[in-house]
N, C-alpha and C. Protein backbone atom coordinates (compact mmCIF):
# COMPACT_ATOMS: atom_id res chain seq x y z
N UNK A 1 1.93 -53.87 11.52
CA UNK A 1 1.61 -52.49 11.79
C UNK A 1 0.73 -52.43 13.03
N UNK A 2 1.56 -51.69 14.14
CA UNK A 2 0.43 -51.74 15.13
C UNK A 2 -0.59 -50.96 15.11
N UNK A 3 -2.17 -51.50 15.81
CA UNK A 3 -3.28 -50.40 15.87
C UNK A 3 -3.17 -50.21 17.26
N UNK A 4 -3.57 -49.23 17.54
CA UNK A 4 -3.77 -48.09 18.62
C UNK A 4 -5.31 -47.33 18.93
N UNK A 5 -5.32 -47.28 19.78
CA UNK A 5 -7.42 -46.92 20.00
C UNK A 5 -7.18 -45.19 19.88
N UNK A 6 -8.01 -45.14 19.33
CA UNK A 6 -8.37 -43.82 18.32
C UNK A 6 -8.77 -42.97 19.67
N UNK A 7 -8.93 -41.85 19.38
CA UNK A 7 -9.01 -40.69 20.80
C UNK A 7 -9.75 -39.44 19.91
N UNK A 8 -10.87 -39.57 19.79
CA UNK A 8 -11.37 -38.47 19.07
C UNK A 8 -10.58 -36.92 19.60
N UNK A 9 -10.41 -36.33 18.36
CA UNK A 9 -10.00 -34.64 18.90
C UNK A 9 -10.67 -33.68 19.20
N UNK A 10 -11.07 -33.02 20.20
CA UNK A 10 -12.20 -32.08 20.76
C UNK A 10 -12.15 -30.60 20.50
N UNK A 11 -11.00 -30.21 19.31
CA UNK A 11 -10.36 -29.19 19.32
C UNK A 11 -11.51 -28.62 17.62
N UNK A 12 -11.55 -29.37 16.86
CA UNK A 12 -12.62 -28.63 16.07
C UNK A 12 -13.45 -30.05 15.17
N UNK A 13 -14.20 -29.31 14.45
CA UNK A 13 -15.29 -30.22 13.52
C UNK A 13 -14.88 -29.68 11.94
N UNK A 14 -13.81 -28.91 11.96
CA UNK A 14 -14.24 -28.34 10.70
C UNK A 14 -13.62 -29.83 10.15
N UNK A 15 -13.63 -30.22 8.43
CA UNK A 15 -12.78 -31.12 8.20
C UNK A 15 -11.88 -30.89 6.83
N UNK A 16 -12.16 -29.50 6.87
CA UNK A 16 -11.32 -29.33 5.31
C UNK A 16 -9.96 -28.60 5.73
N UNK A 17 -8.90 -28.65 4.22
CA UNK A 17 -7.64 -28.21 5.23
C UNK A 17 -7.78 -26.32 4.61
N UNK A 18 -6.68 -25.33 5.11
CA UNK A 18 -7.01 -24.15 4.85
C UNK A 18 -7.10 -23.77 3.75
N UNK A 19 -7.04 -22.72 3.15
CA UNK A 19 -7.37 -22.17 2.07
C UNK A 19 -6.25 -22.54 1.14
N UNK A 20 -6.24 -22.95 -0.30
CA UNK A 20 -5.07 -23.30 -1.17
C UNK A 20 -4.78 -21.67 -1.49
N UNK A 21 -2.89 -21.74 -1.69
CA UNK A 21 -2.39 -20.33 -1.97
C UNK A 21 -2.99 -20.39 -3.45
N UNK A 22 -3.35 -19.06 -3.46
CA UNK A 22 -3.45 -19.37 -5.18
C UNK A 22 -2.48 -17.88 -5.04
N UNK A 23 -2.44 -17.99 -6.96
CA UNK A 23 -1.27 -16.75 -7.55
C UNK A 23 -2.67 -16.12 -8.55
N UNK A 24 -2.32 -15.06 -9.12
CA UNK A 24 -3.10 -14.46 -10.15
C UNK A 24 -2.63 -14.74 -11.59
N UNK A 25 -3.93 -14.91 -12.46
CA UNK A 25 -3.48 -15.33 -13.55
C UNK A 25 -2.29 -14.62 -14.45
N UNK A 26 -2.18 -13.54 -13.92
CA UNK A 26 -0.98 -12.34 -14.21
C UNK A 26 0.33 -13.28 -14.48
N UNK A 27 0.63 -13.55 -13.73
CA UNK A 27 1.55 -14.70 -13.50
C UNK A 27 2.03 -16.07 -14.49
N UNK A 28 0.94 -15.61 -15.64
CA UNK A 28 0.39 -16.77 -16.44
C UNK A 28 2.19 -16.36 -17.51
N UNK A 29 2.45 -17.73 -18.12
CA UNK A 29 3.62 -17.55 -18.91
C UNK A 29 3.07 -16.74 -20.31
N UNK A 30 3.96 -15.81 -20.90
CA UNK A 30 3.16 -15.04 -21.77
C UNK A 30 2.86 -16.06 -23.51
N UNK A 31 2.04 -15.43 -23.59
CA UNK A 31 1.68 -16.45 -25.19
C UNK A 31 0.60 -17.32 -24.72
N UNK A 32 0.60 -18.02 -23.01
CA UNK A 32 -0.49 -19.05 -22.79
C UNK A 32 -1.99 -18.44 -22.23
N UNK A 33 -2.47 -18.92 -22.51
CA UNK A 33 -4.37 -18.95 -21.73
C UNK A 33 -4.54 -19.23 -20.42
N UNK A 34 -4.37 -18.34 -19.68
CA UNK A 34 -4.69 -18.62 -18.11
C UNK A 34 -6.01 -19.42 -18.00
N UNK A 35 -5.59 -20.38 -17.08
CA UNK A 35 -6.93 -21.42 -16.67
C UNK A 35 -8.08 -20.92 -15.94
N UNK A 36 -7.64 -19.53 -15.37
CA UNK A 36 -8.95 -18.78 -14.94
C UNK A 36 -8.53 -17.42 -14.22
N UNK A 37 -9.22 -16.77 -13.24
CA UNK A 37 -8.95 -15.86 -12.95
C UNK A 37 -7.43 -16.44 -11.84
N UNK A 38 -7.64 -17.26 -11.16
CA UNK A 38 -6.79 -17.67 -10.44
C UNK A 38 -6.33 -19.22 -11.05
N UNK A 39 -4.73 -19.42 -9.91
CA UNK A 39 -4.31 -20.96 -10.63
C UNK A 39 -3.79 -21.27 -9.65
N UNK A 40 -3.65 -22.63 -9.18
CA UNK A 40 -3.21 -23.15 -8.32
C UNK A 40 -1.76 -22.99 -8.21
N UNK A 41 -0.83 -22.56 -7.12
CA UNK A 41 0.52 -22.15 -7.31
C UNK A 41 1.62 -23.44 -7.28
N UNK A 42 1.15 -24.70 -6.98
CA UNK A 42 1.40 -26.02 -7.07
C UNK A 42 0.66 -26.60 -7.90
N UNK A 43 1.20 -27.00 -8.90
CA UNK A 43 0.18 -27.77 -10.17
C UNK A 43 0.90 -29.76 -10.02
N UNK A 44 0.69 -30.37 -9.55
CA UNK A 44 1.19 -31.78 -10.09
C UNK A 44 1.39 -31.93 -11.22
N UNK A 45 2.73 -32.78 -11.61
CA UNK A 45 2.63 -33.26 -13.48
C UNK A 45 2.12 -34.86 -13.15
N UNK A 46 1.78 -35.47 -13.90
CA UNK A 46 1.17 -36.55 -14.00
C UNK A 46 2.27 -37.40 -14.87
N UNK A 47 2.98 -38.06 -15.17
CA UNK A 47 4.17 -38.84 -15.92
C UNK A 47 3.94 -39.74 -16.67
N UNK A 48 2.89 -40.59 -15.59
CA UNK A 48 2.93 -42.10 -15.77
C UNK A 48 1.21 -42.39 -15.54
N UNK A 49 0.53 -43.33 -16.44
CA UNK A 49 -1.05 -43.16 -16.34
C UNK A 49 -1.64 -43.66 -14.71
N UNK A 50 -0.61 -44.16 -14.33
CA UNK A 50 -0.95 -44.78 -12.87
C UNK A 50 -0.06 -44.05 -11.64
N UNK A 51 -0.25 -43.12 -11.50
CA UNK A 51 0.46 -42.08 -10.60
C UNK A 51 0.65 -42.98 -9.27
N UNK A 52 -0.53 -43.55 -8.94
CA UNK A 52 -0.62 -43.78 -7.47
C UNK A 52 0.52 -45.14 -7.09
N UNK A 53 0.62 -45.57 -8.43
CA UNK A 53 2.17 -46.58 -8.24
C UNK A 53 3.38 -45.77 -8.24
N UNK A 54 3.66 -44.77 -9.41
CA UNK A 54 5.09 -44.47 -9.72
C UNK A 54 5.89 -43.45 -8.52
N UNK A 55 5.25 -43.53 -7.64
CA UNK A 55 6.23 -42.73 -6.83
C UNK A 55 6.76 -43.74 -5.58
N UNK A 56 7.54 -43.44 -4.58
CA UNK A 56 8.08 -44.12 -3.33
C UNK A 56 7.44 -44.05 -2.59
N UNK A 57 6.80 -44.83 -1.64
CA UNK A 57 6.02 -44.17 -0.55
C UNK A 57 7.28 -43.78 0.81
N UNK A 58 6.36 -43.16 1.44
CA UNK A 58 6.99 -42.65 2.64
C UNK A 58 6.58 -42.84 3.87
N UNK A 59 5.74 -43.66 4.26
CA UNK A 59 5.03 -44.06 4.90
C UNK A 59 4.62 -45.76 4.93
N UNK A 60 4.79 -46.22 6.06
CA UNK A 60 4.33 -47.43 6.73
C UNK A 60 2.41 -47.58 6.09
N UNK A 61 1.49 -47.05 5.68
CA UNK A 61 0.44 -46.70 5.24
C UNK A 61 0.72 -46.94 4.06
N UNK A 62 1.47 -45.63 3.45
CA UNK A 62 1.65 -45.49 1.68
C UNK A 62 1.88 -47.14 1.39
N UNK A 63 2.72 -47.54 2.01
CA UNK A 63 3.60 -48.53 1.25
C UNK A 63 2.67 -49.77 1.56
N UNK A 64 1.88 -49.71 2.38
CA UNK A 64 0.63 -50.64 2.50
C UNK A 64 -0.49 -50.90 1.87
N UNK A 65 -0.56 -49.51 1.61
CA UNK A 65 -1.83 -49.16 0.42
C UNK A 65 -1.40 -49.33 -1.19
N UNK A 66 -0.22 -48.97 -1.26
CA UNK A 66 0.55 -49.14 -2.91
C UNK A 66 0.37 -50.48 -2.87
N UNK A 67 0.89 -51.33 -1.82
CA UNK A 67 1.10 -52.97 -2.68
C UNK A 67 -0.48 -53.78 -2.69
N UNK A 68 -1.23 -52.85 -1.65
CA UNK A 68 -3.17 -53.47 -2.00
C UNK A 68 -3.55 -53.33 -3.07
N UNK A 69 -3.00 -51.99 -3.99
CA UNK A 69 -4.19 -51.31 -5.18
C UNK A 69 -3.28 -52.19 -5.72
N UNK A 70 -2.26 -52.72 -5.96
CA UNK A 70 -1.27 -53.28 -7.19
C UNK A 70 -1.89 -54.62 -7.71
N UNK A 71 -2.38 -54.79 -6.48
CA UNK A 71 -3.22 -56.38 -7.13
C UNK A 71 -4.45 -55.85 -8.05
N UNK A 72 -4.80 -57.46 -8.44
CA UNK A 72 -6.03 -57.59 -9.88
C UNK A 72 -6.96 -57.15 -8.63
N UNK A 73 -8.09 -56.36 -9.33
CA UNK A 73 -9.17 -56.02 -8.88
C UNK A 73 -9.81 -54.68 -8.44
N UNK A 74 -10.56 -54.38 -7.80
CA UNK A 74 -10.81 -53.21 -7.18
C UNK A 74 -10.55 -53.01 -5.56
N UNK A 75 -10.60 -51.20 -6.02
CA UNK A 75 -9.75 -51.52 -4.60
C UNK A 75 -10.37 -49.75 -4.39
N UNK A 76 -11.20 -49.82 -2.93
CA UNK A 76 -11.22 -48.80 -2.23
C UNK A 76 -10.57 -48.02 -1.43
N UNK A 77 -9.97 -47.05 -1.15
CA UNK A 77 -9.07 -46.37 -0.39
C UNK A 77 -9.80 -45.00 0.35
N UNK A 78 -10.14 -45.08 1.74
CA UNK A 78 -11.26 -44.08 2.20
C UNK A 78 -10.35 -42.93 3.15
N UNK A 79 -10.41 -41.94 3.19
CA UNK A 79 -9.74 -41.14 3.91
C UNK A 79 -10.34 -40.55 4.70
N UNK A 80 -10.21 -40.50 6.42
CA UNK A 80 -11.07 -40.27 7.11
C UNK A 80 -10.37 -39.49 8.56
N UNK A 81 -11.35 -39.14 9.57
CA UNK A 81 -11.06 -39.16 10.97
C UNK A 81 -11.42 -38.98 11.82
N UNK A 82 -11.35 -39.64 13.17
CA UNK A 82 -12.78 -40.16 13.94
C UNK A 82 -13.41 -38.68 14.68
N UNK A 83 -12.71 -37.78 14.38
CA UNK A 83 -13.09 -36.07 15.29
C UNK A 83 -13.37 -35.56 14.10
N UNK A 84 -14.00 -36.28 12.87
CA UNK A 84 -14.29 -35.05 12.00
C UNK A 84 -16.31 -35.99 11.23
N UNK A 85 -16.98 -34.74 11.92
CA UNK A 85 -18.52 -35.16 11.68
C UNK A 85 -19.02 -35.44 10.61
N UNK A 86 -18.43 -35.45 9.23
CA UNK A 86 -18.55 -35.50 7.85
C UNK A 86 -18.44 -37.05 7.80
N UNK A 87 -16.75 -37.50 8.29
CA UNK A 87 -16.64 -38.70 8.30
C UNK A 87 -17.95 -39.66 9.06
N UNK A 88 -18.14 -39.32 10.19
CA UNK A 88 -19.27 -40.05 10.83
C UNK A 88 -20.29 -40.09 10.53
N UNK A 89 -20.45 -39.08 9.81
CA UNK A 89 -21.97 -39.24 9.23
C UNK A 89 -22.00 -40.24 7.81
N UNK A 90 -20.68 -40.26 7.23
CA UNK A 90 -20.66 -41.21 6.36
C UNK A 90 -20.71 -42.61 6.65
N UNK A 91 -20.37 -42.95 8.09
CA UNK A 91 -20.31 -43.94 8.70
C UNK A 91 -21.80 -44.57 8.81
N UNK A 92 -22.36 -43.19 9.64
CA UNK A 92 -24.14 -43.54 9.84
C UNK A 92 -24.58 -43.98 9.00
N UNK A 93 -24.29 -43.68 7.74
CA UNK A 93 -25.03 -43.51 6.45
C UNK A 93 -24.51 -44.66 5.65
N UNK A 94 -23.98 -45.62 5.80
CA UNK A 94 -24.03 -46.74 5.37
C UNK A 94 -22.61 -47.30 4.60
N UNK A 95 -21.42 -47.28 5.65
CA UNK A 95 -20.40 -47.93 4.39
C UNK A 95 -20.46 -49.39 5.05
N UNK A 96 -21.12 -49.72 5.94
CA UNK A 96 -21.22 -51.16 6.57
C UNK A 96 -21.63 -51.80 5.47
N UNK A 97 -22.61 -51.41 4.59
CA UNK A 97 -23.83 -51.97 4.11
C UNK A 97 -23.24 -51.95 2.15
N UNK A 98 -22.09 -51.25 2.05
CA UNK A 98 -21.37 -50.92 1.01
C UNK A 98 -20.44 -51.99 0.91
N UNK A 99 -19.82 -52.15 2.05
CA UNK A 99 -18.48 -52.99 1.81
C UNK A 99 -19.25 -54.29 1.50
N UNK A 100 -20.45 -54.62 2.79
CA UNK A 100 -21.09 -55.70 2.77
C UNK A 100 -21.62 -56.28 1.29
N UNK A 101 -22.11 -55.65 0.52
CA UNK A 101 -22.42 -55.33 -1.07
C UNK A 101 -21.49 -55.20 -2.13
N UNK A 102 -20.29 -55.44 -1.46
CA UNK A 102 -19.21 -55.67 -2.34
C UNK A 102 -18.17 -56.41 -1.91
N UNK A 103 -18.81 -57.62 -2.25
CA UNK A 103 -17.47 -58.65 -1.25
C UNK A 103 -16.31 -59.05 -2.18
N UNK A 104 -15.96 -58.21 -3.25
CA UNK A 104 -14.56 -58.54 -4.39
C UNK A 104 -14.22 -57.49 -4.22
N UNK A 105 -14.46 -56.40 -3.64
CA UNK A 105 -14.10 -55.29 -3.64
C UNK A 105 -12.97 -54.74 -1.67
N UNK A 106 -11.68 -54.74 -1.75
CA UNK A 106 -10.93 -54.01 -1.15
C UNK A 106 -11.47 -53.01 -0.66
N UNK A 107 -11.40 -52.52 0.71
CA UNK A 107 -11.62 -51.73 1.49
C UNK A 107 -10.55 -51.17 3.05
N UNK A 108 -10.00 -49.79 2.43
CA UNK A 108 -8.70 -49.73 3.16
C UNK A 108 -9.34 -48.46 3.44
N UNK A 109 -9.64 -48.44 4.93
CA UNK A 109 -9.77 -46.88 5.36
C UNK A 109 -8.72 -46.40 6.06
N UNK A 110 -8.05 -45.02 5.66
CA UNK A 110 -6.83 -44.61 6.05
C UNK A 110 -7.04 -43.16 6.88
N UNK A 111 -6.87 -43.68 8.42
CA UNK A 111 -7.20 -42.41 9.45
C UNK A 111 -5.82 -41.28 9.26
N UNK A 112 -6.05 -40.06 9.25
CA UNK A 112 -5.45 -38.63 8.61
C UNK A 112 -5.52 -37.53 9.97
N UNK A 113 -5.10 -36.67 10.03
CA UNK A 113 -4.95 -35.86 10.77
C UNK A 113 -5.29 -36.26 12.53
N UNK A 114 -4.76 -37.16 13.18
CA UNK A 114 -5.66 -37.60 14.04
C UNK A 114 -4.80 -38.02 14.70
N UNK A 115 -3.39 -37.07 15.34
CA UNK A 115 -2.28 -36.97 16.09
C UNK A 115 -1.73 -38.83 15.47
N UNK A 116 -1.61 -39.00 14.80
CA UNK A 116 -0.90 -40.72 14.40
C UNK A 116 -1.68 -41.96 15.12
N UNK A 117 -3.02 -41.16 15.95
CA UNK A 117 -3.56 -42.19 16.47
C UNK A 117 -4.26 -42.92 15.40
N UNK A 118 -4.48 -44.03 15.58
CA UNK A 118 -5.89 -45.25 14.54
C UNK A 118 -7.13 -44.83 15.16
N UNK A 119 -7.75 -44.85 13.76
CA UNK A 119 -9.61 -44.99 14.31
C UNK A 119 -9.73 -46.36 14.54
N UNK A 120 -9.48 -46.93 14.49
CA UNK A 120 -9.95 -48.66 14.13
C UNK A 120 -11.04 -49.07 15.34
N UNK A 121 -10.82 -48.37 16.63
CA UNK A 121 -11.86 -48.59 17.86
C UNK A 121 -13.02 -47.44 17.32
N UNK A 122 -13.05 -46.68 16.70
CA UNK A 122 -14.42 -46.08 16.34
C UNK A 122 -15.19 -46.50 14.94
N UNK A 123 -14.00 -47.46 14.60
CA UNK A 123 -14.48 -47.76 12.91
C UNK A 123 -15.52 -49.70 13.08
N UNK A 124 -15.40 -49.91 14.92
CA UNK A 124 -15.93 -50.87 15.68
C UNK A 124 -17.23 -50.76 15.58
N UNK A 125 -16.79 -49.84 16.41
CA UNK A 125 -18.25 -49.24 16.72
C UNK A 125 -19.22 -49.51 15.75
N UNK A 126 -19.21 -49.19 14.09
CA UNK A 126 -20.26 -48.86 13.17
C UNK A 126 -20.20 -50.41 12.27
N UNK A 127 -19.60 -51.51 13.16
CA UNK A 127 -19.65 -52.80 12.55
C UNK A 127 -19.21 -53.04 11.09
N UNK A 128 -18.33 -52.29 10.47
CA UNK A 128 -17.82 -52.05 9.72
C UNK A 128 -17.21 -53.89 9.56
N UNK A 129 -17.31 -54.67 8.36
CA UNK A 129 -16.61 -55.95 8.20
C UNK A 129 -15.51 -56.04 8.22
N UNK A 130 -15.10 -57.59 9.18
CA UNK A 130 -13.61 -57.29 9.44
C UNK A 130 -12.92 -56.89 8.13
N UNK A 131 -13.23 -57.39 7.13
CA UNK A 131 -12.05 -57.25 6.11
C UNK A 131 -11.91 -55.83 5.99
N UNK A 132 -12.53 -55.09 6.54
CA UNK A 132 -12.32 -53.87 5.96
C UNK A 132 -11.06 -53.30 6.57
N UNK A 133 -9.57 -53.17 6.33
CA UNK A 133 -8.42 -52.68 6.93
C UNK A 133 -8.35 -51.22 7.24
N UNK A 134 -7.91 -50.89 8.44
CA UNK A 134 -7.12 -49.21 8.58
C UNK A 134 -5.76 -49.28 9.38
N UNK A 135 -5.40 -48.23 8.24
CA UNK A 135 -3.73 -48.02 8.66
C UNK A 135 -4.49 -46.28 9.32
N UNK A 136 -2.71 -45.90 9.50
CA UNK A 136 -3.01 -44.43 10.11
C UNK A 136 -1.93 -43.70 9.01
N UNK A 137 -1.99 -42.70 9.13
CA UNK A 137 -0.88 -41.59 8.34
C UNK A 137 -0.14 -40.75 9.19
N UNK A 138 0.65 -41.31 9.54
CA UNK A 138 1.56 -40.10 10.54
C UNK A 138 1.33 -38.65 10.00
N UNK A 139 1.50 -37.57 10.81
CA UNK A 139 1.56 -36.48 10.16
C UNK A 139 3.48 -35.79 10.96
N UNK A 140 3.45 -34.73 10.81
CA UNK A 140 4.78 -34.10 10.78
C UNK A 140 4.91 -33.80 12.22
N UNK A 141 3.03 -33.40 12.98
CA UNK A 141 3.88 -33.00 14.55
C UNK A 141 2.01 -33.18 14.98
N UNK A 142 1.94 -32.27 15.78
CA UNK A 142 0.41 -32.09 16.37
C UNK A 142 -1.03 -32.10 15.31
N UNK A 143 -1.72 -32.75 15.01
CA UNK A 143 -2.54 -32.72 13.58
C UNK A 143 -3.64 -31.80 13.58
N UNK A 144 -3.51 -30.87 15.49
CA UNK A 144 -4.09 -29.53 15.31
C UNK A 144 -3.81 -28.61 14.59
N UNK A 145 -2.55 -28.50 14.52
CA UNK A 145 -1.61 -27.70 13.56
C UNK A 145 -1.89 -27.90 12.32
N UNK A 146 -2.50 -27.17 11.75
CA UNK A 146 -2.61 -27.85 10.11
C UNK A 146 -1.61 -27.99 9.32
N UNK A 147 -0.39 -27.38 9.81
CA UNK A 147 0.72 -26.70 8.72
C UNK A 147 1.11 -28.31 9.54
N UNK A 148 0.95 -28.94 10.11
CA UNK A 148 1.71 -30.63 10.36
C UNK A 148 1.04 -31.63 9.47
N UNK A 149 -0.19 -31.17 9.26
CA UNK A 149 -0.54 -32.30 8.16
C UNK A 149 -0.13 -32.52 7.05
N UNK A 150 -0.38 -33.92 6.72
CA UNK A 150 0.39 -34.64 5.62
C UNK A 150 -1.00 -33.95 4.05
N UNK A 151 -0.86 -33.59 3.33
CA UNK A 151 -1.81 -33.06 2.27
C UNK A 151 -1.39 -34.02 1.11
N UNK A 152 -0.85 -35.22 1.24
CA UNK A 152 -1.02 -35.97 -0.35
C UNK A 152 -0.67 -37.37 0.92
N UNK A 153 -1.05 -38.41 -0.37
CA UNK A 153 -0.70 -39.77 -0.33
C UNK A 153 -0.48 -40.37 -1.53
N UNK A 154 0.59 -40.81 -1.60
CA UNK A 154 1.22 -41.98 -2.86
C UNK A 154 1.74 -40.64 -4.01
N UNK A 155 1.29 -39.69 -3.60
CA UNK A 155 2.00 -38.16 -4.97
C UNK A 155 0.74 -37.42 -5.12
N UNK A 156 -0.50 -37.55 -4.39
CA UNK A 156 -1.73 -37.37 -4.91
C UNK A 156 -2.21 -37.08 -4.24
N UNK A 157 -3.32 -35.72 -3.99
CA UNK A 157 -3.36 -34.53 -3.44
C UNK A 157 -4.48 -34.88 -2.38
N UNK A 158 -4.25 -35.19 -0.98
CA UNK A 158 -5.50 -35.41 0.24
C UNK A 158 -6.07 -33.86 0.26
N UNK A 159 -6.81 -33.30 -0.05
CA UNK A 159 -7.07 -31.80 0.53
C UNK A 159 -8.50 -31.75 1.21
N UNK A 160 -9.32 -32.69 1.38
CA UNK A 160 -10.63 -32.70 2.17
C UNK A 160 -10.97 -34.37 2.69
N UNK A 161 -11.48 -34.03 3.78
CA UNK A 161 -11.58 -35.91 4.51
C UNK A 161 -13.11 -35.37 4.96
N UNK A 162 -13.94 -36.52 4.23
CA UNK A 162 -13.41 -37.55 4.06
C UNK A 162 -13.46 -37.59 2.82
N UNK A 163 -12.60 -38.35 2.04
CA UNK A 163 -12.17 -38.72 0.86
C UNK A 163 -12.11 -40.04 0.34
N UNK A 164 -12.83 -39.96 -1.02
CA UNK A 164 -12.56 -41.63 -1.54
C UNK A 164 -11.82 -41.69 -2.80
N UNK A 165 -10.95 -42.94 -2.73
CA UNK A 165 -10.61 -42.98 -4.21
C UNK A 165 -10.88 -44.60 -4.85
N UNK A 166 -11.11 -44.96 -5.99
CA UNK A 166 -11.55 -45.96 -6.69
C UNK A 166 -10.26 -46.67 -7.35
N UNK A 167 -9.57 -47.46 -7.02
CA UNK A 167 -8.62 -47.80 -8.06
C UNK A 167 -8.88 -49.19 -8.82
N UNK A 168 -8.36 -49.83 -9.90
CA UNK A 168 -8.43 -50.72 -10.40
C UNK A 168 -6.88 -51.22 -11.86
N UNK A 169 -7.32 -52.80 -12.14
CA UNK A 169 -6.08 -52.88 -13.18
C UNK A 169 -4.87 -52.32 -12.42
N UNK A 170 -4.90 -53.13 -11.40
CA UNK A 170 -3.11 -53.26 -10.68
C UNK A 170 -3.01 -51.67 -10.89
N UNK A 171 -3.62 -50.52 -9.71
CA UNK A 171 -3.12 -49.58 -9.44
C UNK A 171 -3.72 -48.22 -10.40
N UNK A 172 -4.56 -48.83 -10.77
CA UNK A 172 -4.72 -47.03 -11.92
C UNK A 172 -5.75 -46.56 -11.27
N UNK A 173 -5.88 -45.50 -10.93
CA UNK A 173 -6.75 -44.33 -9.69
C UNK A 173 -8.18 -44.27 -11.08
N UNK A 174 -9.70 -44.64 -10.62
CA UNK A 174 -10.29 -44.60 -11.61
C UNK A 174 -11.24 -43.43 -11.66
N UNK A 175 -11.64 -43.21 -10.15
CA UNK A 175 -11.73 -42.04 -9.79
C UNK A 175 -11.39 -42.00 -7.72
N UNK A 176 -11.61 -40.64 -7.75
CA UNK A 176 -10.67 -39.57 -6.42
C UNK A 176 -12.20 -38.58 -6.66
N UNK A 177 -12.73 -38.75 -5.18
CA UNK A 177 -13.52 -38.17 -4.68
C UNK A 177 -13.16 -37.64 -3.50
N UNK A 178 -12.85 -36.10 -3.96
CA UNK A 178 -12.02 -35.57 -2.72
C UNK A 178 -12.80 -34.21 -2.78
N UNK A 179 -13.86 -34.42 -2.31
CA UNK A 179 -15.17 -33.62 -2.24
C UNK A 179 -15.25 -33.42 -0.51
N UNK A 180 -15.46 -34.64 0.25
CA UNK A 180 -15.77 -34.70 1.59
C UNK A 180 -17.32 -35.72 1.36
N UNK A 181 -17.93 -35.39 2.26
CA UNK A 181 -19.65 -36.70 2.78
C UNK A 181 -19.57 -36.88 1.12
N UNK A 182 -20.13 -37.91 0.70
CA UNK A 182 -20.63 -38.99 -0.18
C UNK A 182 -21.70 -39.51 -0.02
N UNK A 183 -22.71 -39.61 -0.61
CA UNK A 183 -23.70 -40.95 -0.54
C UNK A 183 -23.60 -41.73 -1.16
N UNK A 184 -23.42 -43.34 -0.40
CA UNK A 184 -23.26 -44.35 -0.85
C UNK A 184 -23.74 -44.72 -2.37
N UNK A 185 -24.80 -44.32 -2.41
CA UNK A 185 -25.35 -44.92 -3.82
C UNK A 185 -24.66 -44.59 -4.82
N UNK A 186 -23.93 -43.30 -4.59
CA UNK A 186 -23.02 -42.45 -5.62
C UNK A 186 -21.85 -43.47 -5.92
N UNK A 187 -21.04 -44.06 -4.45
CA UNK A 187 -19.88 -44.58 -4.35
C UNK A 187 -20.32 -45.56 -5.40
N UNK A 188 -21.67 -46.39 -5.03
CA UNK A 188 -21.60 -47.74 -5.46
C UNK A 188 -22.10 -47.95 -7.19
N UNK A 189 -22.60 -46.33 -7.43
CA UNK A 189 -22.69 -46.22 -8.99
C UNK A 189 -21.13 -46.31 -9.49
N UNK A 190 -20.34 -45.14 -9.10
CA UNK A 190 -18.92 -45.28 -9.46
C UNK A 190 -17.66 -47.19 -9.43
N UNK A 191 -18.45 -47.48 -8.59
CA UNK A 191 -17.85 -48.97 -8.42
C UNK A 191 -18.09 -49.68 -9.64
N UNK A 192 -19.68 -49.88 -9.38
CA UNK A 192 -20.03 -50.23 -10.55
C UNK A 192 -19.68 -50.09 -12.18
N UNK A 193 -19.68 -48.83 -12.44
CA UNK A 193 -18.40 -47.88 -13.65
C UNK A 193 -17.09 -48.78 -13.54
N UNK A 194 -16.58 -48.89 -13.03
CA UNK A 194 -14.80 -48.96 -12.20
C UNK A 194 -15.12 -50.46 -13.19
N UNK A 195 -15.80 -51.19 -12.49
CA UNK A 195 -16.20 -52.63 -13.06
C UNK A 195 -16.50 -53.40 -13.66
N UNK A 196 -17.45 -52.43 -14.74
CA UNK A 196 -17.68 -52.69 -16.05
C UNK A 196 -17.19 -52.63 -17.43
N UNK A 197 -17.32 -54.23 -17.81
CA UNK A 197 -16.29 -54.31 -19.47
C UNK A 197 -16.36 -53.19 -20.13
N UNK A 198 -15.32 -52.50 -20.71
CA UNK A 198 -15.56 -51.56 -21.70
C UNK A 198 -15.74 -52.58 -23.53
């Protein structure tokens, strides 16, 4: 997979994508309990307890990232992009010092909206350990365009970067932090969780 030097985008800072359509609970099938005043007009079904395996990928990325989480162990998956200040500040703020603190632990940061270019020359910069891998995510056309961005990976919903997800046991998503900024200590409580015998 080739990398390519990242080109920050000068066009905005925001980093979330637009507003989700919602429908009114009106809409709700009759006899059931609307989930609230509003509902998401795309609901995912869930099939299989490990979603982030059972689908195809579509992507040179997907299909990179599916066969990492499939192995024994833990496995980080970070969603990011080098023109968006949330991400960088997560950078400032210590995933050097995270990965470094978890040397059994997988670390795949996957650059998103960011015309198909790689961060990997800005992910340099913050001395990030080599092991730590990044692919890119193509999107559909210009990644100014929001309506070109890609909004899921592996069947599973990207809607704010930066984004983390936790997987473990060959592929089962343990948690999806798709909040945006993180503090580390949070990540590395959740790791910790992810890791421990039940």
């Amino acid at each position: 997979m080739a990398v390519a030097p990242a080109h920050a985008q000068e066009a905005s800072e925001e980093c979330t994508v637009g507003q989700l359509e919602m429908t009114s609970s009106s809409s709700a099938s009759p006899g059931r309990r609307p989930d609230s005043s509003a509902t998401l007009a795309k609901r995912s079904t869930v099939t299989d307890p490990r979603p982030a395996v059972s689908v195809a990928p579509t992507t040179e990325a997907e299909s990179f990232v599916q066969d990492r989480i499939e192995e024994d162990g833990l496995h980080v998956v970070h969603f990011w992009a080098p023109w968006c200040a949330n991400s960088r500040n997560e950078l400032d703020n210590g995933w050097a010092g995270l990965v470094a603190d978890n040397p059994d632990v997988t670390f795949t940061f996957v650059t998103v909206w960011n015309d198909d270019e790689s961060g990997a020359a800005m992910l340099n910069d913050y001395n990030l350990p080599d092991r730590v891998v990044e692919v890119t995510q193509p999107d559909l056309g210009p990644s100014d365009t929001e309506a070109n961005r890609r909004y899921s990976f592996l069947g599973l919903p990207v809607t704010w970067i930066p984004s983390t997800w936790i997987f473990h046991s060959n592929g089962e998503l343990a948690f999806a932090m798709n909040y945006g900024e993180m503090e580390m200590q949070t990540v590395q409580r959740l790791l910790d969780a992810t890791s421990a015998d039940w």
